[in-house]
Protein backbone atom coordinates (compact mmCIF):
# COMPACT_ATOMS: atom_id res chain seq x y z
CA UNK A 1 98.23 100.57 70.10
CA UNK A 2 95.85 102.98 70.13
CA UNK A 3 98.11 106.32 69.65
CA UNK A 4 96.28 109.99 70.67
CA UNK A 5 95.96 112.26 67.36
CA UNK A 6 97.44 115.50 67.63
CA UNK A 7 94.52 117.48 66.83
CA UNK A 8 92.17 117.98 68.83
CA UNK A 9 88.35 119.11 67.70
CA UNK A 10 85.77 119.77 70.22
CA UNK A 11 83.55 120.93 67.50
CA UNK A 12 83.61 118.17 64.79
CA UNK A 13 81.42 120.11 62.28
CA UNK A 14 84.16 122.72 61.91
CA UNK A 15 85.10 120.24 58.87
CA UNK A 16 81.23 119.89 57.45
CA UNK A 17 81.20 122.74 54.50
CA UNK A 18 82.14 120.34 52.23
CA UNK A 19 80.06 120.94 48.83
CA UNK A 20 80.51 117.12 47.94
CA UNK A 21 80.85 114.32 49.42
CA UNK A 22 84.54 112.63 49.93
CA UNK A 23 84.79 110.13 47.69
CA UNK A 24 87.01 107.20 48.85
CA UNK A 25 88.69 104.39 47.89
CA UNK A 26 89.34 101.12 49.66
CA UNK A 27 92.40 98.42 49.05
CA UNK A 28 92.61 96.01 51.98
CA UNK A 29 92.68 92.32 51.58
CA UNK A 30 91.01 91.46 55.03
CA UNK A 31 87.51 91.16 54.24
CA UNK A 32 85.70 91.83 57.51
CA UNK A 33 88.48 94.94 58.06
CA UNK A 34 87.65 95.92 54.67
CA UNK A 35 83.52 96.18 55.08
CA UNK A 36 84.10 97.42 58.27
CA UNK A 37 85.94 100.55 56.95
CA UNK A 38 83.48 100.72 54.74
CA UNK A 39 80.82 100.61 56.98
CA UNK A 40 82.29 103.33 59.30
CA UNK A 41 83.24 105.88 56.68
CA UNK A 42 79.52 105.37 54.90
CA UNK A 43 78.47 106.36 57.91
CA UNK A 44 79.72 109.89 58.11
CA UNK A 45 77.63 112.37 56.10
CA UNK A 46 80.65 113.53 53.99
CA UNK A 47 82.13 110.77 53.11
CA UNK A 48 81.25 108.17 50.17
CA UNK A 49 82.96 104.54 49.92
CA UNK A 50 83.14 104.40 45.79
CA UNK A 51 85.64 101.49 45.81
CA UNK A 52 86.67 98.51 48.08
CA UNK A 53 88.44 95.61 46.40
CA UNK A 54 91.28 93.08 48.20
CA UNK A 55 94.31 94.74 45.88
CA UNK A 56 95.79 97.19 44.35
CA UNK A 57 95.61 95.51 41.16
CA UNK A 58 91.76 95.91 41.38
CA UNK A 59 92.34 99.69 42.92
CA UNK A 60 93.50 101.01 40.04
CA UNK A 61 91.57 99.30 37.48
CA UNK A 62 88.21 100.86 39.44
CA UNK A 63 90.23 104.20 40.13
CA UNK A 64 90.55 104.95 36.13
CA UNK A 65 86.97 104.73 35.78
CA UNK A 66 85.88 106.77 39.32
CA UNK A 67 86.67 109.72 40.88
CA UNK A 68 88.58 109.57 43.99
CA UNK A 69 89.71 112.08 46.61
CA UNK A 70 91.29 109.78 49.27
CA UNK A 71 92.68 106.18 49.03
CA UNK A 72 93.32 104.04 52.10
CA UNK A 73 95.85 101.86 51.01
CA UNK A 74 97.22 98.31 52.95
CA UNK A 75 100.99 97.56 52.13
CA UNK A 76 100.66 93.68 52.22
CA UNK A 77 97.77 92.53 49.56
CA UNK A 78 97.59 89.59 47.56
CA UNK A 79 98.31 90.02 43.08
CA UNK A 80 99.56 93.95 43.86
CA UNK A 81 100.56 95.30 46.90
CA UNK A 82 100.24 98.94 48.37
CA UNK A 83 103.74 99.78 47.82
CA UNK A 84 103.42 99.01 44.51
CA UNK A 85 99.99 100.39 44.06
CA UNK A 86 101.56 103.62 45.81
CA UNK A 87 104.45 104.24 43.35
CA UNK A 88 101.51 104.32 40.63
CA UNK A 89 98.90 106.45 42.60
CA UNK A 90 101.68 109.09 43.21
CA UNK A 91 103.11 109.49 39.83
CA UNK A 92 99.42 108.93 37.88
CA UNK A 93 96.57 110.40 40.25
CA UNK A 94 98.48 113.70 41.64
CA UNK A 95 95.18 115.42 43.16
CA UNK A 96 94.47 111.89 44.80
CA UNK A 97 95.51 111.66 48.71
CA UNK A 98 96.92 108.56 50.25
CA UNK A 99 96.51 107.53 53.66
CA UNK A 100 98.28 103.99 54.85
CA UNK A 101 96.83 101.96 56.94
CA UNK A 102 99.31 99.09 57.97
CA UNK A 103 99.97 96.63 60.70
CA UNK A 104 103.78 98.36 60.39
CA UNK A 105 103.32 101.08 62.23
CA UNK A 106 106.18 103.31 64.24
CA UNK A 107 108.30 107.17 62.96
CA UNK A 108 110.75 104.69 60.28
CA UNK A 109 107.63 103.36 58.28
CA UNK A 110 105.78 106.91 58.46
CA UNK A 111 109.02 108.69 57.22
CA UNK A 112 109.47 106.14 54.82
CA UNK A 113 106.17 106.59 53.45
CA UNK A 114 105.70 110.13 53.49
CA UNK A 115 108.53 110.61 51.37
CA UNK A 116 107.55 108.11 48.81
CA UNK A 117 104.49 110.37 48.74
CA UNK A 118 101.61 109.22 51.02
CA UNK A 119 99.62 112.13 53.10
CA UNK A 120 98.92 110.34 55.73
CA UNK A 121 99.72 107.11 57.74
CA UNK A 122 97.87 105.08 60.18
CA UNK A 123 97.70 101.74 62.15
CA UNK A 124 95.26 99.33 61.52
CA UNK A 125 94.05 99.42 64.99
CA UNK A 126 93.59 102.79 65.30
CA UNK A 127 90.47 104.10 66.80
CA UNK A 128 87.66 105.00 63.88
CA UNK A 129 87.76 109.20 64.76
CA UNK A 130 91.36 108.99 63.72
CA UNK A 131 90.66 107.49 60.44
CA UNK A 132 87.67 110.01 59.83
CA UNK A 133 89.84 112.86 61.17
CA UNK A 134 92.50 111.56 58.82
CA UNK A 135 91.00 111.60 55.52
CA UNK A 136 89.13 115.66 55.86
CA UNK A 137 93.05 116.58 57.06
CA UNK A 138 94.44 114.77 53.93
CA UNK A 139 91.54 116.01 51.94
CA UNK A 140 91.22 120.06 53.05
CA UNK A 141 94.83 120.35 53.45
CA UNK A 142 96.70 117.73 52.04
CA UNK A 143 98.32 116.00 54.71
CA UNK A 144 97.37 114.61 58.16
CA UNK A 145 99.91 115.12 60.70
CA UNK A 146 99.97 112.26 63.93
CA UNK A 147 102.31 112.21 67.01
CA UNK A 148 104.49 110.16 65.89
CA UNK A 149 105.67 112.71 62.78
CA UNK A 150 108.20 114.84 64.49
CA UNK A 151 108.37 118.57 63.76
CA UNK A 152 112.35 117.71 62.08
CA UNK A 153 110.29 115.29 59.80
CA UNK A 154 107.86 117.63 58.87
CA UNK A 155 110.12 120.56 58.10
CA UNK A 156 112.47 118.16 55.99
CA UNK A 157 108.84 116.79 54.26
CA UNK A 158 108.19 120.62 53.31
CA UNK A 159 111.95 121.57 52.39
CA UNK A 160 111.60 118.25 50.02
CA UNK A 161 108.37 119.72 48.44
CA UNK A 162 105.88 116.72 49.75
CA UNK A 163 104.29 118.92 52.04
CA UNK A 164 102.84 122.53 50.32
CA UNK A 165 102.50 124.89 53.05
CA UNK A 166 99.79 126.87 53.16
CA UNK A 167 100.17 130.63 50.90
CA UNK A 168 98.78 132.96 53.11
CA UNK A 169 99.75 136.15 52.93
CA UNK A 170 98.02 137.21 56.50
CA UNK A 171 99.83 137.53 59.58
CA UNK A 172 98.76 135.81 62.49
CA UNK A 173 97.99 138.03 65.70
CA UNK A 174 100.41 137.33 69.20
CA UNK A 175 98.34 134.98 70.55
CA UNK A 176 97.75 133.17 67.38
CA UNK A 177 101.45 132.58 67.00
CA UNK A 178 101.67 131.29 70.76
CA UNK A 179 99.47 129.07 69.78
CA UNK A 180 101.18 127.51 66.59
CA UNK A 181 104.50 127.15 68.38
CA UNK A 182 102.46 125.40 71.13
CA UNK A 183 100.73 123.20 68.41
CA UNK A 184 104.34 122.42 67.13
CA UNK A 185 105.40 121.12 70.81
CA UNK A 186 102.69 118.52 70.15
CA UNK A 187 100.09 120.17 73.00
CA UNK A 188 96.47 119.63 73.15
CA UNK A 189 93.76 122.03 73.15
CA UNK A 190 93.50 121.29 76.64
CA UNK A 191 97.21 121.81 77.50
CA UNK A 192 97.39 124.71 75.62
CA UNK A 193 94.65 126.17 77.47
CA UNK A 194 96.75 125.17 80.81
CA UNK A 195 99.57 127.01 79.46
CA UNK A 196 97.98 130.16 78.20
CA UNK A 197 95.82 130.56 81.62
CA UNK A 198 92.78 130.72 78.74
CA UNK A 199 89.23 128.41 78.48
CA UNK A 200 89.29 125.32 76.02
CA UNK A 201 86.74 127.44 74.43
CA UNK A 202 89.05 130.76 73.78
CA UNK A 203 91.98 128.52 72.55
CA UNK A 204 89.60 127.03 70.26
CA UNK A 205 88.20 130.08 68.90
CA UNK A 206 92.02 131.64 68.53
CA UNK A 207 92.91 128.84 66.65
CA UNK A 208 89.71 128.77 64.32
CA UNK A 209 90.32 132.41 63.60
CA UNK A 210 94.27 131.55 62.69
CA UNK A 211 92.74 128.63 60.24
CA UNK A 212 90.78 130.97 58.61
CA UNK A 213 93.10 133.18 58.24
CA UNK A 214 95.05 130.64 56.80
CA UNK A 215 92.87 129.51 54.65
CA UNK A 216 92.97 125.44 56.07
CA UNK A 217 91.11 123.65 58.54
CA UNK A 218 93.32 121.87 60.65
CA UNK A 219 95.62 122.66 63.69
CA UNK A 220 97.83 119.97 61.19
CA UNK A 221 97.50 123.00 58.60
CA UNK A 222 98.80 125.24 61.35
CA UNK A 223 102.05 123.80 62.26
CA UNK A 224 102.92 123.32 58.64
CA UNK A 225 102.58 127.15 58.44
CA UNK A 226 104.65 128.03 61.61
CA UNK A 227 107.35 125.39 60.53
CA UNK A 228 107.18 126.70 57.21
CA UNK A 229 107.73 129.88 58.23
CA UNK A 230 109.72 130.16 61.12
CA UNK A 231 107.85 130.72 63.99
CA UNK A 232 108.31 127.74 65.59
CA UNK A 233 112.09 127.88 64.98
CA UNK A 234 112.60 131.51 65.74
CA UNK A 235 110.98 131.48 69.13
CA UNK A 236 113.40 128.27 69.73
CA UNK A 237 116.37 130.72 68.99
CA UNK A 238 114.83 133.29 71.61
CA UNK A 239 114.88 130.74 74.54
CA UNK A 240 118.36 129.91 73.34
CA UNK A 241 119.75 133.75 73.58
């Protein structure tokens, strides 16, 4: 089940001023998944695999001595599982970011999560570019955002405090804010282009002008914000009146 991520990135390297690489951490208990991962992320010029081990148990024994930005954690592993593993993570590593990756998969197990305080959750057969996409969301701005999260789930994750919006102080232009409630009805760049009567290539430079503006790098980061603050939900009341 191969689900379509919500954000959409024509230019990839929009992510690449990263000082350092990402250091990550690894607990699956399928060996060939496990190297696999490995494999994939190791080969992405920002990231660095600095832990894979079968359990949590062995996760957070290697995580006191290592530094670690983002964990992808399995739920069902042998000696100490991932929800176990999680509950520690979350109350011990704060700056650390979590992304599941489970054969449970579907909006229960991802709200579930999420409030138990994981930034991100995944199936195990997603494609690779979500995974990759996954981890620079979780790790630039905290959380990665997939279809499946509806925008109720993500305004009750930021009224709860597990999502920090982003505290800008600039206001976005007209267009800009078309955009974000469009990225909060879950369309592409591509649809949004369709909608706006504008190139893939104007939408893309709107909404790169909006991150920076923002100060994130995500169209995740940008739906937070117009949740966070209303847009979204006041341009809902205008169709209504």
């Amino acid at each position: 089940m191969n689900l379509s991520y919500l954000i959409r990135y024509k230019n990839v390297n929009y992510y690449m001023d990263t000082k350092e690489n990402i250091k990550i951490a690894i607990a699956e208990d399928h060996d060939l998944l496990r190297r696999t991962i490995t494999s994939v992320l190791n080969d992405e010029d920002d990231f660095e695999v600095v832990i894979a081990v079968p359990n949590g148990a062995e996760l957070l024994d290697g995580i006191k001595n290592k530094a670690v930005d983002v964990v992808i954690l399995d739920l069902n592993m042998p000696v100490l599982d991932g929800r176990e593993a999680l509950k520690v993570l979350v109350k011990d590593y704060r700056e650390t970011k979590i992304i599941i990756v489970s054969m449970y998969y579907g909006h229960g197990y991802i709200e579930k999560y999420m409030k138990l305080g994981a930034h991100g959750y995944l199936s195990k057969d997603c494609a690779p570019l979500n995974l990759t996409r996954a981890i620079r969301d979780v790790y630039h701005d905290g959380h990665f955002i997939h279809k499946l999260c509806t925008t109720k789930l993500i305004s009750e994750l930021i009224d709860e405090g597990f999502i920090t919006p982003p505290n800008a102080s600039a206001s976005l232009s007209e267009i800009e804010i078309e955009i974000a409630q469009l990225i909060c009805q879950k369309k592409s760049t591509d649809e949004i282009a369709g909608v706006l009567g504008l190139s893939v290539e104007e939408i893309e430079n709107h909404e790169q002008r909006a991150m920076k503006k923002l100060g994130i790098q995500s169209r995740a980061g940008i739906m937070i914000y117009a949740l966070k603050n209303e847009i979204y939900v006041h341009a809902n009341k205008q169709l209504r009146d």
